[in-house]
C-alpha atoms as a PDB file:
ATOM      1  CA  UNK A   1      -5.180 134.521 -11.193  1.00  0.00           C
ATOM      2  CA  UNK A   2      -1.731 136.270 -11.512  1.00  0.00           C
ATOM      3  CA  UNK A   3      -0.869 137.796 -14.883  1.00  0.00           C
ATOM      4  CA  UNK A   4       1.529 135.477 -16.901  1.00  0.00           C
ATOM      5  CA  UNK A   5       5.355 137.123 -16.836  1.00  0.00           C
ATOM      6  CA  UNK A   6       5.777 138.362 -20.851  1.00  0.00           C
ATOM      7  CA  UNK A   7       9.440 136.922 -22.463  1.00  0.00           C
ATOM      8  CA  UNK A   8       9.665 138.804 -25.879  1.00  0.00           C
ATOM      9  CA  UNK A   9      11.812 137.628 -28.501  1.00  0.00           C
ATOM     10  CA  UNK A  10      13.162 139.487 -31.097  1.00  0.00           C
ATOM     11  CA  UNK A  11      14.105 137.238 -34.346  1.00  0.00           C
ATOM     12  CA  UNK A  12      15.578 138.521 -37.662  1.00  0.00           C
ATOM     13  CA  UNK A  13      14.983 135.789 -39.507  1.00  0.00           C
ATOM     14  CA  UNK A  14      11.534 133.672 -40.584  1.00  0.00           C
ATOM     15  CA  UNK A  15      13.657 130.717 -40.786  1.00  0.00           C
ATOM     16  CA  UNK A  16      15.040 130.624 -36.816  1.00  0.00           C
ATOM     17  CA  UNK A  17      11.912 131.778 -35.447  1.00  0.00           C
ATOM     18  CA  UNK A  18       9.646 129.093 -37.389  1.00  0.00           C
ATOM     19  CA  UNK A  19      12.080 125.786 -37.705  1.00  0.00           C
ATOM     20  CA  UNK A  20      14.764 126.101 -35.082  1.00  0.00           C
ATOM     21  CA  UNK A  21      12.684 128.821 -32.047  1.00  0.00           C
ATOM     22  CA  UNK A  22       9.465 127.135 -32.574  1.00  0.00           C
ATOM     23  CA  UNK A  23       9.508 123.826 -31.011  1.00  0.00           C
ATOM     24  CA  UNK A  24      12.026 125.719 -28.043  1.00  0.00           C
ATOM     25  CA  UNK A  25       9.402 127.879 -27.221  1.00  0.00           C
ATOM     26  CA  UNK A  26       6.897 124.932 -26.995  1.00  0.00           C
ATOM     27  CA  UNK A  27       8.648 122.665 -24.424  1.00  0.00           C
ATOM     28  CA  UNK A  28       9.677 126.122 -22.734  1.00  0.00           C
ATOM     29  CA  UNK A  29       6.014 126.993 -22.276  1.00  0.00           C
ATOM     30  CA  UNK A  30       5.282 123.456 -21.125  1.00  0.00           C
ATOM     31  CA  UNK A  31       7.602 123.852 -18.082  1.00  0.00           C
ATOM     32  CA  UNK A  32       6.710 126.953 -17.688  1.00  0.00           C
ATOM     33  CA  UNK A  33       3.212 127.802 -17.493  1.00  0.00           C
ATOM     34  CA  UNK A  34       3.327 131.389 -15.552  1.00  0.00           C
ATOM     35  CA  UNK A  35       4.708 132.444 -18.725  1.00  0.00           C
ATOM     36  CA  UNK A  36       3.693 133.576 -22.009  1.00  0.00           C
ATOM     37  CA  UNK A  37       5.936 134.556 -25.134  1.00  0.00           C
ATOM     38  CA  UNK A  38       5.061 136.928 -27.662  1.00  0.00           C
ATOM     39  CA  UNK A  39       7.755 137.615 -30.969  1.00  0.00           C
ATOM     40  CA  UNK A  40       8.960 140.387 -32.401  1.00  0.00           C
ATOM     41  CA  UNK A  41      10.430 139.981 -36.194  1.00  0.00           C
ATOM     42  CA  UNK A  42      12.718 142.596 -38.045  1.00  0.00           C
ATOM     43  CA  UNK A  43      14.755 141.121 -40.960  1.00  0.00           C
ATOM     44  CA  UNK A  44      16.104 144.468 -41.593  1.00  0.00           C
ATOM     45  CA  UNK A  45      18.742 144.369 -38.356  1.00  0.00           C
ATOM     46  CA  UNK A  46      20.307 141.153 -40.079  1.00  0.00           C
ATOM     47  CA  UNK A  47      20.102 142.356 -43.793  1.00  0.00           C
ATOM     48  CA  UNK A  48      21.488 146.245 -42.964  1.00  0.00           C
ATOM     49  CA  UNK A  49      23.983 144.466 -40.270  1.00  0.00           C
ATOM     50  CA  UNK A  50      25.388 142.392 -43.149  1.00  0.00           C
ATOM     51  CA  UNK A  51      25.357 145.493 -45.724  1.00  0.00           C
ATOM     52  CA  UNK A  52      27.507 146.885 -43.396  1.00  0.00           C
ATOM     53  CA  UNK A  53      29.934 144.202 -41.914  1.00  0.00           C
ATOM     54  CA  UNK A  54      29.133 145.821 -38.475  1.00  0.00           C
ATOM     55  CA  UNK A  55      26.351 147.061 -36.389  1.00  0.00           C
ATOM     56  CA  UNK A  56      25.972 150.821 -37.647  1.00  0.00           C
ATOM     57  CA  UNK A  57      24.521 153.317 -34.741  1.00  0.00           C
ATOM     58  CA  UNK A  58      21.497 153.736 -37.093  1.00  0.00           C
ATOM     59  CA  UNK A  59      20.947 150.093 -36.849  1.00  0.00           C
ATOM     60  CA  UNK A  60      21.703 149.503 -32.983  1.00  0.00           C
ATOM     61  CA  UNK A  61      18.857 152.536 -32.538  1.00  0.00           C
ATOM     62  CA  UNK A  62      16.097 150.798 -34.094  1.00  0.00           C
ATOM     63  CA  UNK A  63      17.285 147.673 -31.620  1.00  0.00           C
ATOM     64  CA  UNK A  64      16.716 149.907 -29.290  1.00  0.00           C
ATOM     65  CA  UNK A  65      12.858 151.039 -30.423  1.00  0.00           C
ATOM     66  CA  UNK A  66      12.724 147.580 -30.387  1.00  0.00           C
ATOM     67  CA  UNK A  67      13.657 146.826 -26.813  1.00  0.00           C
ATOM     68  CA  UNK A  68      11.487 149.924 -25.586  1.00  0.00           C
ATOM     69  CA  UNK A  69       8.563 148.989 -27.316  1.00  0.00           C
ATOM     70  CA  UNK A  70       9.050 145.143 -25.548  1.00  0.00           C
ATOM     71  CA  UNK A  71       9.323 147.647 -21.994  1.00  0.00           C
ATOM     72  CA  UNK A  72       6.416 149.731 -22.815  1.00  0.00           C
ATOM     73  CA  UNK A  73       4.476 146.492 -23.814  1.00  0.00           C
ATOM     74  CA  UNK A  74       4.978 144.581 -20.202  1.00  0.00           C
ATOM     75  CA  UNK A  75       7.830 142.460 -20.839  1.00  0.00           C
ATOM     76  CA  UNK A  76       9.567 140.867 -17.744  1.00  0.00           C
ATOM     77  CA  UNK A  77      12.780 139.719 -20.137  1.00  0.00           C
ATOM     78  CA  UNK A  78      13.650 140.319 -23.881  1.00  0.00           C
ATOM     79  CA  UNK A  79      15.094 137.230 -25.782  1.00  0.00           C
ATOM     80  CA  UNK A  80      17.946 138.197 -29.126  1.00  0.00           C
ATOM     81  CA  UNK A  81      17.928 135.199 -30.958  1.00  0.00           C
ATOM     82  CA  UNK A  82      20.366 136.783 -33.522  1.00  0.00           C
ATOM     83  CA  UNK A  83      23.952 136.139 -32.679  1.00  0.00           C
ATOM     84  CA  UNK A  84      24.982 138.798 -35.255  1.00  0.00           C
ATOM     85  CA  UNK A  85      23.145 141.720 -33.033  1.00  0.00           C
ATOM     86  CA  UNK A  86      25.112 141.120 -30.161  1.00  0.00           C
ATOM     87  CA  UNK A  87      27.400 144.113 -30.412  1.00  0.00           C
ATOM     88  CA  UNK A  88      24.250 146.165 -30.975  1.00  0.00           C
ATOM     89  CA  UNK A  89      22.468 145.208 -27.643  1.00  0.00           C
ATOM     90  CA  UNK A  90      25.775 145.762 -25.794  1.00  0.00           C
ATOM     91  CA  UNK A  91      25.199 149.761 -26.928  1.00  0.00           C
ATOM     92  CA  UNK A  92      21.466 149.206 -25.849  1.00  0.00           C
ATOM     93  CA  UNK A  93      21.651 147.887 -22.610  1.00  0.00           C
ATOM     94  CA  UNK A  94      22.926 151.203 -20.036  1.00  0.00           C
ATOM     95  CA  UNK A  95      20.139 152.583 -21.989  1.00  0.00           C
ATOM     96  CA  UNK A  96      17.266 150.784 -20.705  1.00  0.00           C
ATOM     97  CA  UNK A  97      15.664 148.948 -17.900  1.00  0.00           C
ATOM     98  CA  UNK A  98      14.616 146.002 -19.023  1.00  0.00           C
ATOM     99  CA  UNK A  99      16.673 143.326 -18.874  1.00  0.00           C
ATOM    100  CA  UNK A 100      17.891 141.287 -21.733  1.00  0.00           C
ATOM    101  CA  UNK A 101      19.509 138.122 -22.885  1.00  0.00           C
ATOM    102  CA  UNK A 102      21.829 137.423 -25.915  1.00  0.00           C
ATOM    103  CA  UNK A 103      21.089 133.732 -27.181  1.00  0.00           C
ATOM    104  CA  UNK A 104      24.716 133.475 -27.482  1.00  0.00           C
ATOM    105  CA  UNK A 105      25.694 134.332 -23.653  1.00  0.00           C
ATOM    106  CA  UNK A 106      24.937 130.920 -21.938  1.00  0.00           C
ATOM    107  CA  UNK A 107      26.093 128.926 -24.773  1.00  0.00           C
ATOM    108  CA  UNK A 108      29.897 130.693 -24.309  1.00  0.00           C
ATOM    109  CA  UNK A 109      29.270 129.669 -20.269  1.00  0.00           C
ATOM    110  CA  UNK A 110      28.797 125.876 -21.939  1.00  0.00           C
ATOM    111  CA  UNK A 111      32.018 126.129 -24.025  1.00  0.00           C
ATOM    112  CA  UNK A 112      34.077 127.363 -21.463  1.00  0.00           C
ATOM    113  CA  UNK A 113      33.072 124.572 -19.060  1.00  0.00           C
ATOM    114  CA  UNK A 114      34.007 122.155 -21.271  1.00  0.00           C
ATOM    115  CA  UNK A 115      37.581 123.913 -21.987  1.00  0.00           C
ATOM    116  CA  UNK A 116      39.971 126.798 -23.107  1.00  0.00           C
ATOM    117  CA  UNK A 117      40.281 125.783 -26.864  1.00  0.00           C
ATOM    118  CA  UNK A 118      37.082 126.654 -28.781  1.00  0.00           C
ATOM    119  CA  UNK A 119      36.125 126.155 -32.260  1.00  0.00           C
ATOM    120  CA  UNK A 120      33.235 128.423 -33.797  1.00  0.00           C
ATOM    121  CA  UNK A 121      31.992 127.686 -37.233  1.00  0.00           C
ATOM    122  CA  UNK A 122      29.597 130.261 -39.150  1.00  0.00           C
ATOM    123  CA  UNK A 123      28.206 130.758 -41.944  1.00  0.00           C
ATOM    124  CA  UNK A 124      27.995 134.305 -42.386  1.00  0.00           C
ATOM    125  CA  UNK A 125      31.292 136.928 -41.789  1.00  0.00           C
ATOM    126  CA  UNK A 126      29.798 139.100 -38.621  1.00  0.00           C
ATOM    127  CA  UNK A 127      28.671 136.111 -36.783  1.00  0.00           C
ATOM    128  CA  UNK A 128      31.780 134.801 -34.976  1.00  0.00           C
ATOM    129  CA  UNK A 129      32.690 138.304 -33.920  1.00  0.00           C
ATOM    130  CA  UNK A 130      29.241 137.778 -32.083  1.00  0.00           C
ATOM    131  CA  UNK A 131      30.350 134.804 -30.597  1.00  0.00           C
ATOM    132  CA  UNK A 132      34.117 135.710 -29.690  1.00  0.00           C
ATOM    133  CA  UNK A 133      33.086 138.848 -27.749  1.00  0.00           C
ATOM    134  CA  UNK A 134      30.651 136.990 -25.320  1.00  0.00           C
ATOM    135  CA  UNK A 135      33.361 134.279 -24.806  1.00  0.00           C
ATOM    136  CA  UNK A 136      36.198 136.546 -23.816  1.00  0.00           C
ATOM    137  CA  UNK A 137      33.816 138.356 -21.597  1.00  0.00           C
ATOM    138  CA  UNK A 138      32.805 135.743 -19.969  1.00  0.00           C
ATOM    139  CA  UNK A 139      36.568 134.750 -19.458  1.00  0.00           C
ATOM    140  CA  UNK A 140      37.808 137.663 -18.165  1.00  0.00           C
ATOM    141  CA  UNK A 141      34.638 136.768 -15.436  1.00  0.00           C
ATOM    142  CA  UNK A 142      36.349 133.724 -14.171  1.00  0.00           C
ATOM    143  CA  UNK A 143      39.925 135.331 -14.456  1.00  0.00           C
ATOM    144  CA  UNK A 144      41.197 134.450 -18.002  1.00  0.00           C
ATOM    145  CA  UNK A 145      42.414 136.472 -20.573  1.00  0.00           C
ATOM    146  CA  UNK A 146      42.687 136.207 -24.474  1.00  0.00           C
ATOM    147  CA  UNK A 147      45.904 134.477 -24.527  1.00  0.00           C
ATOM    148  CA  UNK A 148      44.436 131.647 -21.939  1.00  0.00           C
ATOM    149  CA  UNK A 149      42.284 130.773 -24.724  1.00  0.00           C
ATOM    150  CA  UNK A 150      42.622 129.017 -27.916  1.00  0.00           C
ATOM    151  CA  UNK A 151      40.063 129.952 -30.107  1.00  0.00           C
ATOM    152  CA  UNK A 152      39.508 128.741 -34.231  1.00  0.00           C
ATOM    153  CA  UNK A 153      37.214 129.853 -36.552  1.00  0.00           C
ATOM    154  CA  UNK A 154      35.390 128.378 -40.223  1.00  0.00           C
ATOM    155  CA  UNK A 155      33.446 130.504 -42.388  1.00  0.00           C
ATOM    156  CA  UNK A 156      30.956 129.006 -44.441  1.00  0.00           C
ATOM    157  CA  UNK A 157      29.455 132.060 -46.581  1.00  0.00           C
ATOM    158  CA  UNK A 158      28.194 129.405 -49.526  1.00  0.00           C
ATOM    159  CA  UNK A 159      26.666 127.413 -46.928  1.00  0.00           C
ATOM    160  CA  UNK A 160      24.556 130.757 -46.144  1.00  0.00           C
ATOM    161  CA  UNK A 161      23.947 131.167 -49.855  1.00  0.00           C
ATOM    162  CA  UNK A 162      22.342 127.726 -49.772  1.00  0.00           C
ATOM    163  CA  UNK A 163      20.202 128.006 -47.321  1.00  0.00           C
ATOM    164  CA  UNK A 164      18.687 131.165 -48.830  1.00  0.00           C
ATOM    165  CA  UNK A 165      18.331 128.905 -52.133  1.00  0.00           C
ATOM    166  CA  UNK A 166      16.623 126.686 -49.448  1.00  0.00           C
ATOM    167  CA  UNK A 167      18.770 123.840 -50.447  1.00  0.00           C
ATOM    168  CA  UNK A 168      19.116 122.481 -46.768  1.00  0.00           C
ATOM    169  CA  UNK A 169      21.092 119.553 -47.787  1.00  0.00           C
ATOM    170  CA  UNK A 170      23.983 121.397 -49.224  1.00  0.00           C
ATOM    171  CA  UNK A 171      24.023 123.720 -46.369  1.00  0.00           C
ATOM    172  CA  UNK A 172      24.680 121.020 -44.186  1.00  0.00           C
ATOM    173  CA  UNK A 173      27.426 119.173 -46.593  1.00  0.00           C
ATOM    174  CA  UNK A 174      29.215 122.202 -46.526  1.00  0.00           C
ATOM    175  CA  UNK A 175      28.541 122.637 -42.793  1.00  0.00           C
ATOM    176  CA  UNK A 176      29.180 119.593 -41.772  1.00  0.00           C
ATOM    177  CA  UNK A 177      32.852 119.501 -43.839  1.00  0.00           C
ATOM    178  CA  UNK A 178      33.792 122.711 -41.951  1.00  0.00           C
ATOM    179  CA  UNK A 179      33.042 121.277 -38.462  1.00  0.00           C
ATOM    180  CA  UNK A 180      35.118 118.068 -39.877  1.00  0.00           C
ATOM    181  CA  UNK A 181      38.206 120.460 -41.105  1.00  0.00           C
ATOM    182  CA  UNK A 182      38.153 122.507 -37.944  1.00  0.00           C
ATOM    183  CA  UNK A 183      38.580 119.550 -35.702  1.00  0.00           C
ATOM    184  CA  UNK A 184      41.229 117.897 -38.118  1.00  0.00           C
ATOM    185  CA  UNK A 185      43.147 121.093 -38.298  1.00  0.00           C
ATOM    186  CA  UNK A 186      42.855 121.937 -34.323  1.00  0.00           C
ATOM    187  CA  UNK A 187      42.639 120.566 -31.300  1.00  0.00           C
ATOM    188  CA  UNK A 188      39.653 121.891 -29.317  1.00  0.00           C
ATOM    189  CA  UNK A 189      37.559 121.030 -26.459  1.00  0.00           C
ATOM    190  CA  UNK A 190      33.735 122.220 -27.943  1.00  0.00           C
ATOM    191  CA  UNK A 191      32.670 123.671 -31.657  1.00  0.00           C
ATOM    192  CA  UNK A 192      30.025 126.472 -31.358  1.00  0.00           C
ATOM    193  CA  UNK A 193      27.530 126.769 -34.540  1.00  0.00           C
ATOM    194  CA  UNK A 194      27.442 130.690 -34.732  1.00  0.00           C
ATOM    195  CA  UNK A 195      23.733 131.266 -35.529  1.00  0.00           C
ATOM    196  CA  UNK A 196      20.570 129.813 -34.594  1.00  0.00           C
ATOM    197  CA  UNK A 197      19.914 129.279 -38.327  1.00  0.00           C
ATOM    198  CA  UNK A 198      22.687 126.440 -38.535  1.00  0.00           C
ATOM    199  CA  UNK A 199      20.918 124.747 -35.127  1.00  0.00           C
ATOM    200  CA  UNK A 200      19.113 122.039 -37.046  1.00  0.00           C
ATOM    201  CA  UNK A 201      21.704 121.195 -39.168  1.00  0.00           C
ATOM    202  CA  UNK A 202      22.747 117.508 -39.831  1.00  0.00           C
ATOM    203  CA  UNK A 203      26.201 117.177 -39.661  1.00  0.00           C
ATOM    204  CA  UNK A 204      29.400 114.496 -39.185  1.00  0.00           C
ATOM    205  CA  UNK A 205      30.851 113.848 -35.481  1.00  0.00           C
ATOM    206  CA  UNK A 206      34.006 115.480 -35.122  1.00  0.00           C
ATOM    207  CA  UNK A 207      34.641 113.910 -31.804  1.00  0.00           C
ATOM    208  CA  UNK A 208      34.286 117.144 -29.553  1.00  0.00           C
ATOM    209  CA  UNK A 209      30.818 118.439 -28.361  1.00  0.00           C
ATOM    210  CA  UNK A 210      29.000 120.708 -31.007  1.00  0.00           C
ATOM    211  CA  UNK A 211      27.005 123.271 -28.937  1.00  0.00           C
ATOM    212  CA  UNK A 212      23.994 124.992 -30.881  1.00  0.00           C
ATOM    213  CA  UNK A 213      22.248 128.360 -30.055  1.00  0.00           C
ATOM    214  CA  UNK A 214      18.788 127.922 -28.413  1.00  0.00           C
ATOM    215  CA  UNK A 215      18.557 125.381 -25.874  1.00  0.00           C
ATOM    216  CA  UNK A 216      21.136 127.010 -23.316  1.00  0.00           C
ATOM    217  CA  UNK A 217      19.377 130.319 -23.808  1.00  0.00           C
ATOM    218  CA  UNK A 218      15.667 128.901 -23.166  1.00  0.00           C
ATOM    219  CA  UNK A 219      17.052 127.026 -19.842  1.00  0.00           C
ATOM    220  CA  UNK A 220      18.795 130.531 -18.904  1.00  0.00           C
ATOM    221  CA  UNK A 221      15.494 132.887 -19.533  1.00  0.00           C
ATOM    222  CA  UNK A 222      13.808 130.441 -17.379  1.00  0.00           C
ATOM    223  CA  UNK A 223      16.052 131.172 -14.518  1.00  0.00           C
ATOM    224  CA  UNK A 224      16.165 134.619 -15.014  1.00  0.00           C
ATOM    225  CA  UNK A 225      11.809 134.810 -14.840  1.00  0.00           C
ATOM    226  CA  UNK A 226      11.590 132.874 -12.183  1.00  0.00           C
ATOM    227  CA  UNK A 227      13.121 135.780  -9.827  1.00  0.00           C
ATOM    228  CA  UNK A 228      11.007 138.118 -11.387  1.00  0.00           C
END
């Protein structure tokens, strides 16, 4: 029997790996059962990351121990489910061989299929950075530039505080009102939650698409296996 291809993912938070990863990884693993998925957890990426307002080099080299320890350990693919280390794997990927996927990559392939103007609401500071950089990339891919693109961003930081509280409804009051005001304010074609963390949240319909981190990422890692 062939040894099962190894996706790693690399969380910094209990909360996405446990409520919002969890049940992904199950109905990934039921379509996909040459695969197995084993988890790596460091909330000190997120917590330094936010210290900073940036991704220091200190931090983006233990991302890399990170991403060599996944190599050394037989991964075929290695999984960021934190949208606020995406400028930090950009610095580790020339580095190693191994390839990688940002949870936020295929969702900014989603937004731009459904249009140039694109909302992103967050509810911490770094995290639409995370987004924005992805989406222009992408862009520039299919021949746009910055100014082809209307992009608007909401930033919840109280919403964050609640959810550390672990009061989940007020997280997604405030949520939801800043997905609401965003639309109001601005036409746009898609909203984009900026973490995984705000992926189960309940929230109003503001009449456009609201794309959340995780499913888009799952469907891409499958892809990418299978032509391993």
């Amino acid at each position: 029997m062939p040894a099962k291809k190894r996706l790693f993912l690399l969380h910094t938070m209990p909360f996405v790996m446990n409520q919002i990863i969890a049940p992904l990884e199950k109905e990934f693993l039921e379509a996909h059962p040459d695969v197995e998925i084993q988890t790596m957890l460091d909330t000190s990426l997120l917590a330094d990351t936010m210290a900073a307002g940036r991704v220091t080099p200190v931090t983006a080299g233990r991302l890399l121990s990170h991403v060599r320890e996944a190599e050394r350990a037989g991964a075929a693919l290695l999984l960021l489910t934190c949208t606020s280390m995406g400028e930090g794997m950009a610095h580790v990927r020339p580095l190693v061989d191994l390839p990688t996927l940002c949870i936020t990559e295929p969702l900014v392939e989603e937004a731009l299929d459904r249009g140039r103007r694109v909302g992103i609401v967050g509810t911490l500071p770094t995290s639409p950075a995370q987004i924005i950089a992805p989406l222009l990339a992408a862009a520039e891919k299919r021949g746009l530039t910055r100014d082809d693109l209307d992009i608007e961003v909401g930033i919840v930081e109280e919403a964050f505080r609640a959810r550390g509280r672990g009061d989940t409804e007020e997280h997604d009051r405030l949520v939801s009102a800043a997905v609401l005001r965003l639309a109001e304010e601005h036409p746009v074609d898609s909203i984009i939650f900026a973490q995984a963390s705000m992926s189960g949240t309940q929230h109003a319909d503001p009449g456009v698409p609201v794309l959340k981190l995780g499913p888009s990422a799952f469907r891409a890692a499958g892809e990418m296996l299978a032509g391993r």
